[in-house]
Protein backbone atom coordinates (compact mmCIF):
# COMPACT_ATOMS: atom_id res chain seq x y z
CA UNK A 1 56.74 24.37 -250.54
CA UNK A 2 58.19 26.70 -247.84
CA UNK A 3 56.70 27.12 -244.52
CA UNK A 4 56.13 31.04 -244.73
CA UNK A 5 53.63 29.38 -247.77
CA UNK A 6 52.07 26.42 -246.46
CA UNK A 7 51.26 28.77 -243.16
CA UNK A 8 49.58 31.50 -245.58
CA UNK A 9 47.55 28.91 -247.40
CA UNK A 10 46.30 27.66 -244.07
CA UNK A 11 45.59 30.89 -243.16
CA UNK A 12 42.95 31.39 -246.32
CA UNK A 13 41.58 28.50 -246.03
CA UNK A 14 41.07 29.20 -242.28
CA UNK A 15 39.00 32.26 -243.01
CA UNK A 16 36.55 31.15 -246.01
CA UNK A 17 35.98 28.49 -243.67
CA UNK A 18 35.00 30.19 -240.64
CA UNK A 19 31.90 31.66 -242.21
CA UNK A 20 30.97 28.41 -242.97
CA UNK A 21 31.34 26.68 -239.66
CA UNK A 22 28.38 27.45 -237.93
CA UNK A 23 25.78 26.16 -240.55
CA UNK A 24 27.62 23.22 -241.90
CA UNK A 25 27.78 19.92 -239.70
CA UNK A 26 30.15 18.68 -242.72
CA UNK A 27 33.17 20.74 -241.93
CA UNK A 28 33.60 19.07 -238.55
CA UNK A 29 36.31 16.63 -239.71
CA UNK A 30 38.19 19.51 -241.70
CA UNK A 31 37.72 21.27 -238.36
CA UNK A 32 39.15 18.82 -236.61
CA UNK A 33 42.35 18.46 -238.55
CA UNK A 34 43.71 22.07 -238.02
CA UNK A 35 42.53 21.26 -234.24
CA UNK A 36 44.70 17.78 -234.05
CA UNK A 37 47.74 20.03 -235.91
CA UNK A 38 47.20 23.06 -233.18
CA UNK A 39 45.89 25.45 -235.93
CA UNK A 40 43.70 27.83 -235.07
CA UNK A 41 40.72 27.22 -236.77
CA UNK A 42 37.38 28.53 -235.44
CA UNK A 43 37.01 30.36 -232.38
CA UNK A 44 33.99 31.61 -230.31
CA UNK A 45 33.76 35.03 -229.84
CA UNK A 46 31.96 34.88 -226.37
CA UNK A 47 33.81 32.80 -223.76
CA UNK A 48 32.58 29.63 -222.77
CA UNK A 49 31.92 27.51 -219.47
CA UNK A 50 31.95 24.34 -219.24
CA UNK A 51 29.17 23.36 -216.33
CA UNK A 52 29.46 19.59 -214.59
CA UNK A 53 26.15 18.24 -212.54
CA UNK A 54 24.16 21.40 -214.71
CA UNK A 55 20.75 19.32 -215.00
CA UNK A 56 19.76 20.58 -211.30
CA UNK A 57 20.45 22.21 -207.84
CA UNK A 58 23.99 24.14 -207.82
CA UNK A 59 25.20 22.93 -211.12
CA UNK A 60 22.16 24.12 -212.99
CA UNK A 61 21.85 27.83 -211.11
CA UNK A 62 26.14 28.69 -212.06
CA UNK A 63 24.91 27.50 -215.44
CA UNK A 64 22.17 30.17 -215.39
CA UNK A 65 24.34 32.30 -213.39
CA UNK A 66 27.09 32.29 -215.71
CA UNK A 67 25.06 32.98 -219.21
CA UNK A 68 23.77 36.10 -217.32
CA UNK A 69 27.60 36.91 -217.25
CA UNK A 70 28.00 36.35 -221.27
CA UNK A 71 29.23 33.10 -221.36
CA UNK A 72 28.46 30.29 -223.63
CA UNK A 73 27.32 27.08 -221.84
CA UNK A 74 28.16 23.42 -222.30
CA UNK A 75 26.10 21.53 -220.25
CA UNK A 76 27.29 18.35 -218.34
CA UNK A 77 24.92 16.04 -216.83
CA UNK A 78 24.70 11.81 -216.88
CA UNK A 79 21.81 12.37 -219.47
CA UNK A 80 20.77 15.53 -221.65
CA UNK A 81 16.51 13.94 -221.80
CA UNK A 82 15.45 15.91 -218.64
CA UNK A 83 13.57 18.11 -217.68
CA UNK A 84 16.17 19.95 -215.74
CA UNK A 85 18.13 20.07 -218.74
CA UNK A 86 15.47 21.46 -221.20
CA UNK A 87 14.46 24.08 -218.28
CA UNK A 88 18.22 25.37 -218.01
CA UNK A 89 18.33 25.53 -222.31
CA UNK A 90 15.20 27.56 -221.93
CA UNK A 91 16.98 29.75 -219.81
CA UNK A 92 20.19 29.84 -221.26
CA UNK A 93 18.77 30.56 -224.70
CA UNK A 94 16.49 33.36 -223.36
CA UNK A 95 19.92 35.19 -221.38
CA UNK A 96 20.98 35.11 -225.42
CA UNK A 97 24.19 32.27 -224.74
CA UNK A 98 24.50 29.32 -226.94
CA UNK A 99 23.34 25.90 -224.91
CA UNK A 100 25.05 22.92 -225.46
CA UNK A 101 24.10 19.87 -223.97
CA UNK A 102 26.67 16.71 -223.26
CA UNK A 103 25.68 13.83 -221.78
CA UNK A 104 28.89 12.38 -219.04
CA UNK A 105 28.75 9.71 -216.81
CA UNK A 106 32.00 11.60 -214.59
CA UNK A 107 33.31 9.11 -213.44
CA UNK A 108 33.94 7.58 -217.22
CA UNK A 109 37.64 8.94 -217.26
CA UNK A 110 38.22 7.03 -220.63
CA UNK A 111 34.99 9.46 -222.33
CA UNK A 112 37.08 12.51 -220.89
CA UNK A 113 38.57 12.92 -223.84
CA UNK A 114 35.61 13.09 -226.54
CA UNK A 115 34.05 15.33 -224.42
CA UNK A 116 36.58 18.16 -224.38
CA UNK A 117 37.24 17.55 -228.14
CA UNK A 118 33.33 18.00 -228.89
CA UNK A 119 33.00 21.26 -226.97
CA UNK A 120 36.66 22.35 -228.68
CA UNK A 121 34.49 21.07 -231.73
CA UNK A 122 31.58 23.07 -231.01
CA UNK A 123 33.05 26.70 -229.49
CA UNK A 124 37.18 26.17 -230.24
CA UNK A 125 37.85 27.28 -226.67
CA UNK A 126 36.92 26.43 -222.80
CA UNK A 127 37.64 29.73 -220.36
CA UNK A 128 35.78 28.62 -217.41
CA UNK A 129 35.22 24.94 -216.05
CA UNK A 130 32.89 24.47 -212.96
CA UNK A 131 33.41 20.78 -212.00
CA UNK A 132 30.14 20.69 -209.78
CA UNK A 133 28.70 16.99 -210.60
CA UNK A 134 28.78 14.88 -207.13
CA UNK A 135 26.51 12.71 -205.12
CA UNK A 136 25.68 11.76 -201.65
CA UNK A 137 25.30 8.03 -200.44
CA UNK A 138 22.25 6.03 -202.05
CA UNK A 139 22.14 5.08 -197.99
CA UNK A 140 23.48 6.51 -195.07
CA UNK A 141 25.10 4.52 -193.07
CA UNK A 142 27.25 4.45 -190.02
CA UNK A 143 31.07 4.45 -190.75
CA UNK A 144 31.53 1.17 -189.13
CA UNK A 145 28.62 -0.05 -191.37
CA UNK A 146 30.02 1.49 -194.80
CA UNK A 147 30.15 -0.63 -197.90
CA UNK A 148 33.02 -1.09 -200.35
CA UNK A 149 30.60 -0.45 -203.07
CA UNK A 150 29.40 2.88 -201.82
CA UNK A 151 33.07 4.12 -201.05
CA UNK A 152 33.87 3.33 -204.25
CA UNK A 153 30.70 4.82 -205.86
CA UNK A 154 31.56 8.65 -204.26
CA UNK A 155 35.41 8.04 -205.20
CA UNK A 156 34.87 7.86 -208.51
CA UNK A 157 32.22 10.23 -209.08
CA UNK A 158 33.34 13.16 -206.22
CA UNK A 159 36.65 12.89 -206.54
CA UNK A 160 38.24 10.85 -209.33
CA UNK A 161 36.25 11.66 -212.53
CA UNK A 162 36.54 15.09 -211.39
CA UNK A 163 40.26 15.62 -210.93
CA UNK A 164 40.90 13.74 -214.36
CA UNK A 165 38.29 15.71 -216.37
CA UNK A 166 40.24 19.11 -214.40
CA UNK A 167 43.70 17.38 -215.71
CA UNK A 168 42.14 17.57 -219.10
CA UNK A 169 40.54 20.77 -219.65
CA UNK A 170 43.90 22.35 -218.01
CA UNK A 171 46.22 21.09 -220.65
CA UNK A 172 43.76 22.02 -223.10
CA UNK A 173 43.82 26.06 -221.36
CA UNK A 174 47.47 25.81 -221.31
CA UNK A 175 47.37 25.91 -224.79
CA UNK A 176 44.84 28.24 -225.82
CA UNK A 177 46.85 30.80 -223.54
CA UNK A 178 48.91 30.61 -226.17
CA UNK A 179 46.21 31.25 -228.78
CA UNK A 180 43.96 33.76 -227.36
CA UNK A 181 44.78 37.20 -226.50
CA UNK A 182 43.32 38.40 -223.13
CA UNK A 183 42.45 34.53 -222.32
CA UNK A 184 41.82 34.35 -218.92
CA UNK A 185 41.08 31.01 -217.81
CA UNK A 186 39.31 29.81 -214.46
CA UNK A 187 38.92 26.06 -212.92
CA UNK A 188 36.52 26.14 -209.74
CA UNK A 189 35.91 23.16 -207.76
CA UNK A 190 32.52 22.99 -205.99
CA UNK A 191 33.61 20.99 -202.67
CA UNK A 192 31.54 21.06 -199.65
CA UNK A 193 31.46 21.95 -195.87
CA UNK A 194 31.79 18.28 -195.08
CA UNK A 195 35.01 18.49 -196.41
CA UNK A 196 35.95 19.51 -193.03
CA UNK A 197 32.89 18.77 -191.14
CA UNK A 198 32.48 15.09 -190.01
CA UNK A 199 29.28 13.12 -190.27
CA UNK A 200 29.39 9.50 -189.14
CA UNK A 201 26.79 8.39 -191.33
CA UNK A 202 28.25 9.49 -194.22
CA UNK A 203 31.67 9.28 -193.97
CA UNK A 204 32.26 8.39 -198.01
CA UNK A 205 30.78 11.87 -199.05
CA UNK A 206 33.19 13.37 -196.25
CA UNK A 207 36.08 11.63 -197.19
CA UNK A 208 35.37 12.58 -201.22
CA UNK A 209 35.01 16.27 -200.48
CA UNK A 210 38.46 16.59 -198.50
CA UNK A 211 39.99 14.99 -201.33
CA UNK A 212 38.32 17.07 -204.00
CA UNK A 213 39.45 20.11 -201.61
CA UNK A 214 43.29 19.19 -201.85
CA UNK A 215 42.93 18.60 -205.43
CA UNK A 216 41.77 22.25 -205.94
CA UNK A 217 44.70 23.07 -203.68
CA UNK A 218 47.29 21.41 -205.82
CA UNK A 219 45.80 22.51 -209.45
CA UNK A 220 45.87 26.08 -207.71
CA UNK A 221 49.64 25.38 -206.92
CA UNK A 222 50.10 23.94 -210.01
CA UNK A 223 48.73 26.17 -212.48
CA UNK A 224 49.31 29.49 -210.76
CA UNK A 225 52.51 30.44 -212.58
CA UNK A 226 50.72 29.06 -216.12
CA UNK A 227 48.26 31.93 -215.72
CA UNK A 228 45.28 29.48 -214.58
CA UNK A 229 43.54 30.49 -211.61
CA UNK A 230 41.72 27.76 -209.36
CA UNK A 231 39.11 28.54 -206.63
CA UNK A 232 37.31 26.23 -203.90
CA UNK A 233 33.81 27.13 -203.52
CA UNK A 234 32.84 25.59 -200.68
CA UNK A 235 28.81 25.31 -200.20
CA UNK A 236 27.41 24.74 -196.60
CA UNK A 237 23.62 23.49 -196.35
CA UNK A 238 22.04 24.30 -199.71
CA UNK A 239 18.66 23.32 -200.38
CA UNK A 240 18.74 20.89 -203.23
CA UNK A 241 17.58 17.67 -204.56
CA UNK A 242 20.49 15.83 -202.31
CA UNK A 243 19.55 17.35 -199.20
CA UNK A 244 15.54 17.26 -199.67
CA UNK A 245 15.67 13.69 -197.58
CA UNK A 246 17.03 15.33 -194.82
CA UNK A 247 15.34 18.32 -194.74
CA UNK A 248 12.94 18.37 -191.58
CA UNK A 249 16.23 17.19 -189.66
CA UNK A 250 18.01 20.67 -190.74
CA UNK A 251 15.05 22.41 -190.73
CA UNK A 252 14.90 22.05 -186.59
CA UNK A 253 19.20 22.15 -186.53
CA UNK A 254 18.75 25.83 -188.64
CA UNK A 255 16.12 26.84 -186.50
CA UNK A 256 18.09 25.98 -183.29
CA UNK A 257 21.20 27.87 -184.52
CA UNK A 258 23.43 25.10 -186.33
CA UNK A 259 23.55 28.04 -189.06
CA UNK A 260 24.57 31.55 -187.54
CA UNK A 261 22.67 33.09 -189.76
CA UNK A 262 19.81 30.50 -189.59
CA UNK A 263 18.41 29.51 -192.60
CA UNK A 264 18.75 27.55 -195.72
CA UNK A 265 21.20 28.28 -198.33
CA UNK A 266 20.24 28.31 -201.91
CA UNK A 267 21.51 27.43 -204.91
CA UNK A 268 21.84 30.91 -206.19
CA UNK A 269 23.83 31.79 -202.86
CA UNK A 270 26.48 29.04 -205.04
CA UNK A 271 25.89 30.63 -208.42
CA UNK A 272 26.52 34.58 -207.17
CA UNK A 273 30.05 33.58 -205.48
CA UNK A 274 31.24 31.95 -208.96
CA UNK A 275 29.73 34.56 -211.17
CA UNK A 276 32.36 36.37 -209.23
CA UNK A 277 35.24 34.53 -209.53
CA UNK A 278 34.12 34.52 -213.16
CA UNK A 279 34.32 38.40 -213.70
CA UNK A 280 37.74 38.41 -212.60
CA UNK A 281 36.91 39.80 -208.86
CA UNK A 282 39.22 37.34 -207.32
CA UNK A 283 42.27 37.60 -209.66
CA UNK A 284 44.80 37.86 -207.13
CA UNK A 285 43.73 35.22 -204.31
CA UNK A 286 44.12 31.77 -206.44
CA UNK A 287 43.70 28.54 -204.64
CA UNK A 288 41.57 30.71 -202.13
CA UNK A 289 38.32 28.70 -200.30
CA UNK A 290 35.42 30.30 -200.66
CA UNK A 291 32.91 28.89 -198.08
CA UNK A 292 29.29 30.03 -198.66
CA UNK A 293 27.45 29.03 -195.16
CA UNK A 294 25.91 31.25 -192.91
CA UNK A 295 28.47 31.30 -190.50
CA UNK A 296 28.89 27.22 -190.26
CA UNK A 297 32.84 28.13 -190.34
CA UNK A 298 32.76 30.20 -187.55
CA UNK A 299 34.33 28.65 -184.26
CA UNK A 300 32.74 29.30 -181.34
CA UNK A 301 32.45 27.75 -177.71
């Protein structure tokens, strides 16, 4: 059998099954062999986003955020039983996207791969990814004081599982450029002020961020001429679930003019600057920082 034939009965079977897909769980493995073969075989019609750290605080607002912009949502959080999670499908659901909830420990680079595949599974196509998850030290402690364990706790979380599951969604996107007319896809890191503001009892979190900051540097360098654009957003002092221990010691640094513009940012301050990015505002200034802080950047004497 020719190729011109064998392409033209893939092609029919392709499109009876596409009607299908949505409604029948048992097509997945057919699904997945035109996926292993590169065959185009089902394809969301809305783009999608792919969310890391979406259960709460930043992660959970671009989630939000980006629905209201028509995307799709997967979900990525270390477990889909919370109630952040079941607020944020309530949400999603209600801005008329499709939720889909994945349970990732980040820093598991070997589950990388299942992940991607079950979202390529689920929507046949990633456009945005937002690699958000992080955490701050379980203790803060002086740098002379700093444990192995806690180093190597924000390494793999901040910085490693993040620039591995980036390396895997990209080579996915460079091939459905190839598959997608008008595809226009977007990898934003969510880094951090104290990427290049010091703090002595935290210097783990510090030294995560201005890693995850070069790595968003070099997939901007990287990817540039592929087509993929990469962004920094770079949050000052947001008011979250990480920063509610600390809060009456920033409350009195805001109000004594830490922040030029003295107050609190919030999550949604995040979630506006990548809905942005997201519409294509930015489509000429890849590997560009975006630092949303009321002025914390500003150098003055």
């Amino acid at each position: 059998m020719d190729a011109i034939r064998v392409n033209l009965i893939f092609s029919k079977l392709r499109r009876y099954f596409e009607g299908l897909l949505p409604e029948s769980v048992k097509l997945l493995p057919l699904k997945r062999f035109f996926w292993k073969r590169h065959i185009p075989f089902f394809m969301n019609d809305k783009p999608v986003a792919v969310v890391t750290g979406a259960s709460r605080g930043i992660g959970r607002s671009v989630a939000i955020g980006l629905a209201a912009e028509g995307y799709d949502i997967a979900a990525i959080a270390r477990s889909t039983d919370s109630e952040g999670m079941e607020f944020l499908a309530q949400e999603v659901v209600r801005l008329g996207a499709q939720f889909f909830p994945i349970g990732l420990d980040i820093s598991c680079t070997s589950c990388h791969k299942e992940v991607v595949s079950n979202i390529l599974e689920r929507y046949g196509r990633i456009d945005i990814l937002v690699n958000n998850a992080g955490v701050a030290p379980l203790q803060r402690s002086d740098i002379l004081d700093m444990s192995e364990e806690s180093y190597e706790r924000l390494m793999n979380i901040n910085l490693k599982g993040p620039v591995f599951f980036a390396q895997k969604v990209a080579r996915e996107m460079l091939w459905l450029k190839e598959h997608i007319e008008l595809y226009k896809p977007v990898i934003i890191f969510i880094t951090s002020v104290s990427a290049v503001l010091t703090s002595t009892n935290r210097a783990e979190y510090c030294i995560s961020k201005a890693g995850l900051s070069m790595a968003s540097s070099v997939f901007a360098d990287r990817l540039a001429c592929e087509g993929i654009l990469v962004y920094e957003v770079r949050p000052g002092i947001i008011e979250t679930d990480m920063t509610i221990k600390v809060k009456d010691k920033y409350d009195k640094l805001i109000h004594e003019g830490l922040v030029p513009q003295k107050r609190w940012g919030i999550p949604s301050d995040i979630s506006k600057a990548v809905a942005s990015l997201a519409r294509g505002d930015w489509a000429f200034s890849t590997g560009t920082v975006f630092e949303i802080s009321g002025g914390l950047n500003i150098h003055k004497l």
